[in-house]
PDB file of N, CA and C in Angstrom:
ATOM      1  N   UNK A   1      21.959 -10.807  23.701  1.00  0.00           N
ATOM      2  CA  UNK A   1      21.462 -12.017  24.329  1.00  0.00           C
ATOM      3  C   UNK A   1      19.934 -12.008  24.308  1.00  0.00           C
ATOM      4  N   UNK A   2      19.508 -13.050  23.813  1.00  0.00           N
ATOM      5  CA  UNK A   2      17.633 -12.873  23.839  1.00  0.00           C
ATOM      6  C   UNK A   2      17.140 -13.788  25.222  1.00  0.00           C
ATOM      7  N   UNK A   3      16.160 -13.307  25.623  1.00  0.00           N
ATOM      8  CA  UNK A   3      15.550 -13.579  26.898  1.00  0.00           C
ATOM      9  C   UNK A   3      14.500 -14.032  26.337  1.00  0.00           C
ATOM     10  N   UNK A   4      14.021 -14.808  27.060  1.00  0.00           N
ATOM     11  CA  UNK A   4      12.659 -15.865  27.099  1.00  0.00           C
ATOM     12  C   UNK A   4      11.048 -15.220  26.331  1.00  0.00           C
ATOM     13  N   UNK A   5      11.205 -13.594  26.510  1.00  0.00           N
ATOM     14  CA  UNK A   5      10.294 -13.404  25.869  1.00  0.00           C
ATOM     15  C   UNK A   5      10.455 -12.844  24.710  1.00  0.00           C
ATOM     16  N   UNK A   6      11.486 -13.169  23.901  1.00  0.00           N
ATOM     17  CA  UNK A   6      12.021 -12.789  22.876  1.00  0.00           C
ATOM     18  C   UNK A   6      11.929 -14.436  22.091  1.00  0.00           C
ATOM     19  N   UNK A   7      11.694 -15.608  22.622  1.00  0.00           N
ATOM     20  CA  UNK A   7      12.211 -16.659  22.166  1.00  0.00           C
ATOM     21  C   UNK A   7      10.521 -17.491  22.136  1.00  0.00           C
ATOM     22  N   UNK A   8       9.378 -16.587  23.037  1.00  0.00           N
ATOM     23  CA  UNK A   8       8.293 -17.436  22.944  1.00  0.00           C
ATOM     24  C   UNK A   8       7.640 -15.979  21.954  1.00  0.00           C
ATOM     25  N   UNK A   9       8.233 -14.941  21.574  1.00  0.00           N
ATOM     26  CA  UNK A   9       7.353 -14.224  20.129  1.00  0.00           C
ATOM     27  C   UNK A   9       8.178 -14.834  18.756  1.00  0.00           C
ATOM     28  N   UNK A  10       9.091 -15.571  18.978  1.00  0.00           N
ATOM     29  CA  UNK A  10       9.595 -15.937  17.671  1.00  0.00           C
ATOM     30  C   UNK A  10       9.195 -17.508  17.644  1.00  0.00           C
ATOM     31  N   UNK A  11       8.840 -17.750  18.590  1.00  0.00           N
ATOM     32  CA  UNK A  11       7.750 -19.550  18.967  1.00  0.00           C
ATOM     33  C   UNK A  11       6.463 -18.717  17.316  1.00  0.00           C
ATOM     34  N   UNK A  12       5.793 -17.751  18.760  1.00  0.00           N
ATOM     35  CA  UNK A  12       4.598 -17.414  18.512  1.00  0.00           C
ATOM     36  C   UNK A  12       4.203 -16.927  16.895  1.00  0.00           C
ATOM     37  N   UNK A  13       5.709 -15.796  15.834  1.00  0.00           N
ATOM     38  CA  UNK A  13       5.247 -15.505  14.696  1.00  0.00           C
ATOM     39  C   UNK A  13       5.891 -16.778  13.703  1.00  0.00           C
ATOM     40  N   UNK A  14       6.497 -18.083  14.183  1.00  0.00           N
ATOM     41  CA  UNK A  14       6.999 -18.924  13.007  1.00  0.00           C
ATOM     42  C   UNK A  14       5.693 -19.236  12.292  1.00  0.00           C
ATOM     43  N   UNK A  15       4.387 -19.898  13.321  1.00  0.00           N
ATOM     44  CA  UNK A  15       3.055 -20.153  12.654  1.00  0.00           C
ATOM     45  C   UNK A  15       2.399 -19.723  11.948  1.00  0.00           C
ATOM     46  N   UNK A  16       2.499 -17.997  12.134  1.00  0.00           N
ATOM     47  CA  UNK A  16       1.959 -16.766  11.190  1.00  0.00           C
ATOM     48  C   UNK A  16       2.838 -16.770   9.824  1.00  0.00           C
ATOM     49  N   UNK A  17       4.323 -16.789  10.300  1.00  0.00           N
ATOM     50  CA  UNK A  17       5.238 -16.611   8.689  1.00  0.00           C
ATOM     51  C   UNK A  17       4.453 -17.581   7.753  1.00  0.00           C
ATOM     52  N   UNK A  18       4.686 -19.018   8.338  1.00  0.00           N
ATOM     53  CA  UNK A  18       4.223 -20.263   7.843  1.00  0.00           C
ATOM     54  C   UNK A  18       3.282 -19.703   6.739  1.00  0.00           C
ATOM     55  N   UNK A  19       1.820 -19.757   7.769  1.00  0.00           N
ATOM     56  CA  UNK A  19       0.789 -19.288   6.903  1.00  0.00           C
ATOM     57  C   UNK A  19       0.394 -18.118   6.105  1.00  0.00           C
ATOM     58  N   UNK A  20       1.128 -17.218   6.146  1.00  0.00           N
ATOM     59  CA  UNK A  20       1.776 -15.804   5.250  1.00  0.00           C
ATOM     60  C   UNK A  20       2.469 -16.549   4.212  1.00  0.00           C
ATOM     61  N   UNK A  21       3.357 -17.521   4.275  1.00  0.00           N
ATOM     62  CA  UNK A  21       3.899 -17.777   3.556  1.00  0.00           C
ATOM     63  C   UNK A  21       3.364 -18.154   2.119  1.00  0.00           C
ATOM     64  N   UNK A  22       2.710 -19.522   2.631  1.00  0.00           N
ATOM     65  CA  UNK A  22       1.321 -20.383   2.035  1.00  0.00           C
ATOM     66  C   UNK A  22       0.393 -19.769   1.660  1.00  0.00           C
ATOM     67  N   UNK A  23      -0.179 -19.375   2.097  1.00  0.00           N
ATOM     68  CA  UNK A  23      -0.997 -18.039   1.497  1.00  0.00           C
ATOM     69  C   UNK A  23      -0.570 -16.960   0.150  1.00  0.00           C
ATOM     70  N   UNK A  24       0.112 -16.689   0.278  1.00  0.00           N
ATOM     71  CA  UNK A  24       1.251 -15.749  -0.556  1.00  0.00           C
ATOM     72  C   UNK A  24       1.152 -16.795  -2.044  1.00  0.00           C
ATOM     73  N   UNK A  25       1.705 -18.097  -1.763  1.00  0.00           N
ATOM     74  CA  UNK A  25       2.381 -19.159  -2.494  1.00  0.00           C
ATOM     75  C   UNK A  25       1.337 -19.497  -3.446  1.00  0.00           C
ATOM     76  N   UNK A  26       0.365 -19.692  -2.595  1.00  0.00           N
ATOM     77  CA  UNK A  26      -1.316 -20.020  -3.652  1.00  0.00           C
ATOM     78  C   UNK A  26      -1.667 -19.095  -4.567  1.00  0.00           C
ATOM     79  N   UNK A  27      -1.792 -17.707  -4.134  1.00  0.00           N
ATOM     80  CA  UNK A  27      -2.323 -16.733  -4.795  1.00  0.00           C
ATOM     81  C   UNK A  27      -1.296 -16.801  -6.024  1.00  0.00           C
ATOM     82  N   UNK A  28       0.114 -16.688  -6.042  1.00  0.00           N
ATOM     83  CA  UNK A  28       1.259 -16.787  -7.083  1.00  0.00           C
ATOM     84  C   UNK A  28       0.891 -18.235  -8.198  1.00  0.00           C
ATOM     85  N   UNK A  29       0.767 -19.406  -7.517  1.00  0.00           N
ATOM     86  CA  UNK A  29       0.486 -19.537  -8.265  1.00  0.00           C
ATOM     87  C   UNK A  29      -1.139 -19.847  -9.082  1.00  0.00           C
ATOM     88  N   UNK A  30      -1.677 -19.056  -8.628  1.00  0.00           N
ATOM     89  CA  UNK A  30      -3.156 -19.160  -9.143  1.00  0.00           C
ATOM     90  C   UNK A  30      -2.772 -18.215 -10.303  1.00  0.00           C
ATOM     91  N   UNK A  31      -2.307 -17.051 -10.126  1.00  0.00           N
ATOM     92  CA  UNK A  31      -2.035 -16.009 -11.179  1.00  0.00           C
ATOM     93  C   UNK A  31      -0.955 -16.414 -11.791  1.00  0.00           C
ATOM     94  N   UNK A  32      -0.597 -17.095 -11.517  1.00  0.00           N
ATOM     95  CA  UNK A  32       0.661 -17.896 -12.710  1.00  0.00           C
ATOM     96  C   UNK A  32       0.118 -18.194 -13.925  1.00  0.00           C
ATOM     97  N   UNK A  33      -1.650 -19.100 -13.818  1.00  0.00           N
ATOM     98  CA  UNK A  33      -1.989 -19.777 -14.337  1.00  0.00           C
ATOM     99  C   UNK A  33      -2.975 -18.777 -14.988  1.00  0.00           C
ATOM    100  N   UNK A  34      -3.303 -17.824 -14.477  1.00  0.00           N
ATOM    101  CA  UNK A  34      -4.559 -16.994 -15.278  1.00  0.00           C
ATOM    102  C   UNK A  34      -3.992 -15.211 -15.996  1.00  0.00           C
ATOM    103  N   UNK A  35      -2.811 -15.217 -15.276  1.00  0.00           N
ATOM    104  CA  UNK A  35      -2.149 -14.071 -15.455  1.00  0.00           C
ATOM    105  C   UNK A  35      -2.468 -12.568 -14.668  1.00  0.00           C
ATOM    106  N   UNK A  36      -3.966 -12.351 -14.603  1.00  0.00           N
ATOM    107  CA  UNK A  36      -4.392 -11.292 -13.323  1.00  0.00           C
ATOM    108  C   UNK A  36      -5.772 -11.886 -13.296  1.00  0.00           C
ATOM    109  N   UNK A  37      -6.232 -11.214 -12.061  1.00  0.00           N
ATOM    110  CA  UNK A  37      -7.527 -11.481 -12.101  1.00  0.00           C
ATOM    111  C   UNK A  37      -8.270 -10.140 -11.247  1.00  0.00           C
ATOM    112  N   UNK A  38      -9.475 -10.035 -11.892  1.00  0.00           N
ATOM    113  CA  UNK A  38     -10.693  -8.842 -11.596  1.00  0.00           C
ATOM    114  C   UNK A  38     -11.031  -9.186 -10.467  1.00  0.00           C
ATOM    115  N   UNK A  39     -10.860  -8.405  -9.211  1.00  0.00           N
ATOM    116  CA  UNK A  39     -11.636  -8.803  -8.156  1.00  0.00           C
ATOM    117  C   UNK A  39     -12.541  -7.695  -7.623  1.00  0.00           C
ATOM    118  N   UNK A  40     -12.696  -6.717  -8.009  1.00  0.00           N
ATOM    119  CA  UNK A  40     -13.519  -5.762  -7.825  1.00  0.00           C
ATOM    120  C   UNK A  40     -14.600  -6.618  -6.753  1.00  0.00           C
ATOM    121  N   UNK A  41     -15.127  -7.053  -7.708  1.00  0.00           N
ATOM    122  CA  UNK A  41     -16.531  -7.642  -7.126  1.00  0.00           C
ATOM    123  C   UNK A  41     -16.623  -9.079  -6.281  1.00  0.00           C
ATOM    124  N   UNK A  42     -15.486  -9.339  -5.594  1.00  0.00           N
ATOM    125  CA  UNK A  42     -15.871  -9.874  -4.094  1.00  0.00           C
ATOM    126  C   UNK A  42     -15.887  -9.661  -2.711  1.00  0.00           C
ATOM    127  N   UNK A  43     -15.095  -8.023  -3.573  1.00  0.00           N
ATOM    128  CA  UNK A  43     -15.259  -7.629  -1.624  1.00  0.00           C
ATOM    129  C   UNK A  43     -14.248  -7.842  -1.218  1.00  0.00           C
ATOM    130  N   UNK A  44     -13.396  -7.853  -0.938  1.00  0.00           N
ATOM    131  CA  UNK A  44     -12.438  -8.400  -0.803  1.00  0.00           C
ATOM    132  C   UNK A  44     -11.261  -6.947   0.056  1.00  0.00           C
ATOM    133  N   UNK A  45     -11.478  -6.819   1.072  1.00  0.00           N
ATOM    134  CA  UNK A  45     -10.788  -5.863   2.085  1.00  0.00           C
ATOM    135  C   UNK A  45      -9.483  -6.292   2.770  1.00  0.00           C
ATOM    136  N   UNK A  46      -8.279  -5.484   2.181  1.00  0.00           N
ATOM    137  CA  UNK A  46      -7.179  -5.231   3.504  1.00  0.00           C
ATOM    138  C   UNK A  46      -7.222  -4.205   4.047  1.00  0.00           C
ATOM    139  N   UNK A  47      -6.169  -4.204   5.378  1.00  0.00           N
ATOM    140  CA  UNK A  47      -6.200  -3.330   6.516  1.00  0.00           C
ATOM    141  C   UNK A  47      -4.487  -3.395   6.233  1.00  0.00           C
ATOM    142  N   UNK A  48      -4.021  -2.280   5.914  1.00  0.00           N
ATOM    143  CA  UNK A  48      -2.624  -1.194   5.759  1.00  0.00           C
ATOM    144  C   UNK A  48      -2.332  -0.743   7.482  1.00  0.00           C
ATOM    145  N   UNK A  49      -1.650  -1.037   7.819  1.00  0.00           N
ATOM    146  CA  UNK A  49      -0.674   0.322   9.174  1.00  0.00           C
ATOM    147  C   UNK A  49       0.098   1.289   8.046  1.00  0.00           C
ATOM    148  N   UNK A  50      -0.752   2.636   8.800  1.00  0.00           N
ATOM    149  CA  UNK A  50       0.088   3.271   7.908  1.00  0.00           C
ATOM    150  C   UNK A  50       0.363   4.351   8.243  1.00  0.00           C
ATOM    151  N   UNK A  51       1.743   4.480   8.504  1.00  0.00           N
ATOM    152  CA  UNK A  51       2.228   5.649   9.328  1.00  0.00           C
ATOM    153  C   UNK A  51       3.942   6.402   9.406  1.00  0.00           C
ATOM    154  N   UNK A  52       4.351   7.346   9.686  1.00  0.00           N
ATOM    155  CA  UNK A  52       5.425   8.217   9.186  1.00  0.00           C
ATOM    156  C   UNK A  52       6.140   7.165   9.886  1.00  0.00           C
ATOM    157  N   UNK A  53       7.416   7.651   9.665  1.00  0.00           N
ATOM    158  CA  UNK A  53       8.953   6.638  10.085  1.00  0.00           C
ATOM    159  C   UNK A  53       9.056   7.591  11.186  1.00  0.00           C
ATOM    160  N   UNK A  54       9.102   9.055  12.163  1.00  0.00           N
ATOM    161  CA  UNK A  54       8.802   9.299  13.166  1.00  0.00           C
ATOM    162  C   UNK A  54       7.621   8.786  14.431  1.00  0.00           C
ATOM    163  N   UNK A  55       6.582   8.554  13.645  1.00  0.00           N
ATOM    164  CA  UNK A  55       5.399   7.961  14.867  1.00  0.00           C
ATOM    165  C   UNK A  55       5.645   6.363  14.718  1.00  0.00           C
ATOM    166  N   UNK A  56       6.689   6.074  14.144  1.00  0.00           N
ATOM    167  CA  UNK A  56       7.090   4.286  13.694  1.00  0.00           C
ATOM    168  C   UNK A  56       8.054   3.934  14.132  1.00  0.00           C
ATOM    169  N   UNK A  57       8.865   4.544  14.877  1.00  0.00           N
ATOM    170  CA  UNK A  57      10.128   4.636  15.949  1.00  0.00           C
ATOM    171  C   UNK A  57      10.310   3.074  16.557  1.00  0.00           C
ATOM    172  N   UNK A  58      11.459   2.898  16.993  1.00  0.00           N
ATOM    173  CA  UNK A  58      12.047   1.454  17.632  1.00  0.00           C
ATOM    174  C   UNK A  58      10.389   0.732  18.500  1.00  0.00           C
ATOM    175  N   UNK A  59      10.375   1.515  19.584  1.00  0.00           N
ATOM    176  CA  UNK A  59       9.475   1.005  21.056  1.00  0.00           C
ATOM    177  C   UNK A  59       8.393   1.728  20.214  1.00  0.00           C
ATOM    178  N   UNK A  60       7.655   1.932  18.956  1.00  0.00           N
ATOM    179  CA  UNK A  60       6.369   2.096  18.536  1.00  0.00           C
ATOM    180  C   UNK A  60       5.801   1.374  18.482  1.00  0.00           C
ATOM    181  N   UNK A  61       4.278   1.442  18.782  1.00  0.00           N
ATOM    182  CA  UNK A  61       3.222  -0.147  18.244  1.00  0.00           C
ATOM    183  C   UNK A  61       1.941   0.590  17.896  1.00  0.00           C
ATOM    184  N   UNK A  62       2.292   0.531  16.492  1.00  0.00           N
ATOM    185  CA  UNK A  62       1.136   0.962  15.446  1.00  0.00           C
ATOM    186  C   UNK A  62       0.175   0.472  15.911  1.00  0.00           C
ATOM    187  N   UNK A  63      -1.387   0.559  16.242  1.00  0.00           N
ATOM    188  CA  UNK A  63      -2.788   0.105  16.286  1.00  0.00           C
ATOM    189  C   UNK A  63      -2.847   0.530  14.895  1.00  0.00           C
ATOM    190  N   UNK A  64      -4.127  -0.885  14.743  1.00  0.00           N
ATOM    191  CA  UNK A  64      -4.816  -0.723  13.523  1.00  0.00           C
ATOM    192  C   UNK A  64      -6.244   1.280  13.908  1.00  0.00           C
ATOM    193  N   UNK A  65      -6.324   1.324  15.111  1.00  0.00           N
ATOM    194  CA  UNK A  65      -7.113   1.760  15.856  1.00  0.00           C
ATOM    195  C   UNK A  65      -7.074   2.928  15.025  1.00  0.00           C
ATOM    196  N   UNK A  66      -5.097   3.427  14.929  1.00  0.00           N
ATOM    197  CA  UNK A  66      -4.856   4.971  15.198  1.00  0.00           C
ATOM    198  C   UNK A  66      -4.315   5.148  13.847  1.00  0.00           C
ATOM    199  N   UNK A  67      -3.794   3.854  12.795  1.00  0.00           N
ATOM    200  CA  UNK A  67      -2.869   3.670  11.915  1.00  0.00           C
ATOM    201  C   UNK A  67      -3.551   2.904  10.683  1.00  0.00           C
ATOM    202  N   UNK A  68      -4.892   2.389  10.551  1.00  0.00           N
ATOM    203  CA  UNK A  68      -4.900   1.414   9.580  1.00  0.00           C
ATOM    204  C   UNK A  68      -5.614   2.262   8.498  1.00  0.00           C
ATOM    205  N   UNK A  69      -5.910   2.149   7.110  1.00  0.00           N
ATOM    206  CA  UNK A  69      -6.505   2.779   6.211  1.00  0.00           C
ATOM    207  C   UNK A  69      -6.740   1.243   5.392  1.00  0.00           C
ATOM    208  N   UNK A  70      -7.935   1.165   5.306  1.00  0.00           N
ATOM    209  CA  UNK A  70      -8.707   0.153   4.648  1.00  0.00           C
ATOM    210  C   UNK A  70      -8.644   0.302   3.071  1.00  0.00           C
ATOM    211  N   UNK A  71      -8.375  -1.116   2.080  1.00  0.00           N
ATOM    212  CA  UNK A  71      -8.800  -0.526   0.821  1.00  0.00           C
ATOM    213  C   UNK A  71      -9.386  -1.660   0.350  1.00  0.00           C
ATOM    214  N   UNK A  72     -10.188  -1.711  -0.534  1.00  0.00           N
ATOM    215  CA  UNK A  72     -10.719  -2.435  -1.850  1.00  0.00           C
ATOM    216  C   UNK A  72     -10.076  -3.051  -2.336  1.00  0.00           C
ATOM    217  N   UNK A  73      -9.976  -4.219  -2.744  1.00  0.00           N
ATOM    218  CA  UNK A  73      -8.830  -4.930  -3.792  1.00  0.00           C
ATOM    219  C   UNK A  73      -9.671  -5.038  -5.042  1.00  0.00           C
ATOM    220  N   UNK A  74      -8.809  -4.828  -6.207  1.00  0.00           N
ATOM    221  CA  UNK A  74      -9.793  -4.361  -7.353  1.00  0.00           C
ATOM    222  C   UNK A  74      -9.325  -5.015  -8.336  1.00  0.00           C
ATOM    223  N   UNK A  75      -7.508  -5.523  -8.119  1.00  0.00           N
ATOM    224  CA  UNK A  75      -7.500  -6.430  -9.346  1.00  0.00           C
ATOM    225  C   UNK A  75      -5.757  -7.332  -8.387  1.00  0.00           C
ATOM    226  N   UNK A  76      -5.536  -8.108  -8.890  1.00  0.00           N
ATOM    227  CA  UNK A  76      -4.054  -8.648  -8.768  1.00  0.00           C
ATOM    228  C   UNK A  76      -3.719  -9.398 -10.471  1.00  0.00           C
ATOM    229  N   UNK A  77      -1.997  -9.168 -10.289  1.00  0.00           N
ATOM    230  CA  UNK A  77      -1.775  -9.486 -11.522  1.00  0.00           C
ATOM    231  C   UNK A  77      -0.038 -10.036 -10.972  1.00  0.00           C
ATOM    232  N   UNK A  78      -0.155 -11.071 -12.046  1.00  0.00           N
ATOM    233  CA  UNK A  78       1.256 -12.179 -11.395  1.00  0.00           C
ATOM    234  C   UNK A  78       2.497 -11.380 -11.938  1.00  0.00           C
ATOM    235  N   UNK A  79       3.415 -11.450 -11.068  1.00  0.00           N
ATOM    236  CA  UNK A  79       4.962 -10.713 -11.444  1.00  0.00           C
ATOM    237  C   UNK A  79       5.562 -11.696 -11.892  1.00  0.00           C
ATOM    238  N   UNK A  80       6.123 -12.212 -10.833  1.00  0.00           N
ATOM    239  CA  UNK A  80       6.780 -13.623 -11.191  1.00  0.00           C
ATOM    240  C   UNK A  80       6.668 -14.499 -10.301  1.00  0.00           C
ATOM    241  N   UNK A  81       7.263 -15.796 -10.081  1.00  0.00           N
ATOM    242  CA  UNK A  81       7.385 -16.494  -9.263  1.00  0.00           C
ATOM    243  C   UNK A  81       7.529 -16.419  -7.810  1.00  0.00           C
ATOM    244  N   UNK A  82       7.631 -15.282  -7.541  1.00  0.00           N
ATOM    245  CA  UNK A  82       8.270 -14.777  -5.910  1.00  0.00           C
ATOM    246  C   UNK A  82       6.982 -13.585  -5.725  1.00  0.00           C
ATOM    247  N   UNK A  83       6.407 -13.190  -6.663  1.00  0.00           N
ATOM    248  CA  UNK A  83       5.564 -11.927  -6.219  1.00  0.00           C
ATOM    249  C   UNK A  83       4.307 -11.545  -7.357  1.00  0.00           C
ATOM    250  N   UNK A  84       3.699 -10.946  -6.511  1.00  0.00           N
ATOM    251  CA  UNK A  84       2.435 -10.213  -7.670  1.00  0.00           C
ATOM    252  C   UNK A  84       2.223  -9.355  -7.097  1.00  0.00           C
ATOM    253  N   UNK A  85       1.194  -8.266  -8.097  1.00  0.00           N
ATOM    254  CA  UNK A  85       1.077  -7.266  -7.509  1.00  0.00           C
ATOM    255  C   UNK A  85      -0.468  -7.342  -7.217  1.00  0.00           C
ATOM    256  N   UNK A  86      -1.083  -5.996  -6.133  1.00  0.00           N
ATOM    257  CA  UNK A  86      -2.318  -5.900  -5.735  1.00  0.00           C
ATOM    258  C   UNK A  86      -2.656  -4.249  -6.183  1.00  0.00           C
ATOM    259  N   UNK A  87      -3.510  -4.171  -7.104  1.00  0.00           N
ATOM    260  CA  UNK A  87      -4.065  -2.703  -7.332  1.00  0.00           C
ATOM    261  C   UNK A  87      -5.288  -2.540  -6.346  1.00  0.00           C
ATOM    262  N   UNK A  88      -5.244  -1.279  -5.741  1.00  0.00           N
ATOM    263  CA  UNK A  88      -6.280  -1.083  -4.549  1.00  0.00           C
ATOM    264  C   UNK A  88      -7.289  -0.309  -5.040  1.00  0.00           C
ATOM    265  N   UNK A  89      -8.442   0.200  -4.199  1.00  0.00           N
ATOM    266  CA  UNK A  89      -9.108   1.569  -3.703  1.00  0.00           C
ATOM    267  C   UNK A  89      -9.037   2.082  -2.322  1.00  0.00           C
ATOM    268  N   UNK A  90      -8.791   3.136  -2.322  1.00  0.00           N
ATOM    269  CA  UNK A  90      -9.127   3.289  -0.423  1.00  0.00           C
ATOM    270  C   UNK A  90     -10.540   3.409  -0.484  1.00  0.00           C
ATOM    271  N   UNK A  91     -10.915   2.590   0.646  1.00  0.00           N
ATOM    272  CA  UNK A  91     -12.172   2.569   0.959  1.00  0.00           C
ATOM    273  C   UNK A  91     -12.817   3.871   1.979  1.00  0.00           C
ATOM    274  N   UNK A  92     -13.946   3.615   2.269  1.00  0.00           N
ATOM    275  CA  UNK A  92     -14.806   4.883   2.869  1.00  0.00           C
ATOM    276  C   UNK A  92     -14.586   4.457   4.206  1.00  0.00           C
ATOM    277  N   UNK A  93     -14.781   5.801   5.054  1.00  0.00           N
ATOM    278  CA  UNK A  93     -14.056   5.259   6.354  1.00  0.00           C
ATOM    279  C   UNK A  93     -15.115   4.616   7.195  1.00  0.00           C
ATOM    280  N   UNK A  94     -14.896   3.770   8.295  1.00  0.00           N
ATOM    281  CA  UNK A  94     -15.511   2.836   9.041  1.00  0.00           C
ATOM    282  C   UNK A  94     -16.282   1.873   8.023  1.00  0.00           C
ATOM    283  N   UNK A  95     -15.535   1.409   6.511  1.00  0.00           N
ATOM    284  CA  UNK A  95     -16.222   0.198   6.253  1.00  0.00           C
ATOM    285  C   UNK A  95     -16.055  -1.328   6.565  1.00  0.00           C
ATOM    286  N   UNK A  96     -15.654  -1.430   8.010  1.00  0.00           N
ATOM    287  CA  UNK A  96     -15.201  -2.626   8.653  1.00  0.00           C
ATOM    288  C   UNK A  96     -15.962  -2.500  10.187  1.00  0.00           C
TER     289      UNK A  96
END
């Protein structure tokens, strides 16, 4: 049975899927159209949680604090219609 605060975090991540979604959708098809692209040189930083399937347990909540490892995005290249891929660097630590 879900309780009320189970029903205003699934309110709260439909907006995020949404725009995860859309987001996702553009990049696919931008590389649809160019096939990969060099991004080395915009800078261009994600933030990974990244952590064992023991410290990742049911009632766990990864911080970026204790869990994140930063990398470089250095190139993406289109799979197919549903996906592409992202080649990284790990970056140097505290470059955020």
């Amino acid at each position: 049975m879900m309780n009320e605060n189970d029903l205003d975090s699934e309110k709260v991540l439909r907006p995020i899927d949404h725009f995860y979604t859309t987001q996702v959708s553009i990049c696919i098809a931008a590389l649809g159209r160019m096939r990969s692209a060099e991004l080395a040189d915009k800078n261009i930083i994600l933030r990974a949680i990244m952590c064992d399937m023991p410290d990742c347990g049911i009632c766990a909540d990864p911080t970026a604090e204790d869990y994140g490892v930063d990398f470089w995005v250095d190139r993406a290249e289109y799979v197919n219609d549903l996906s592409f891929n992202l080649y990284v660097t790990q970056a140097e630590e505290n470059v955020l």
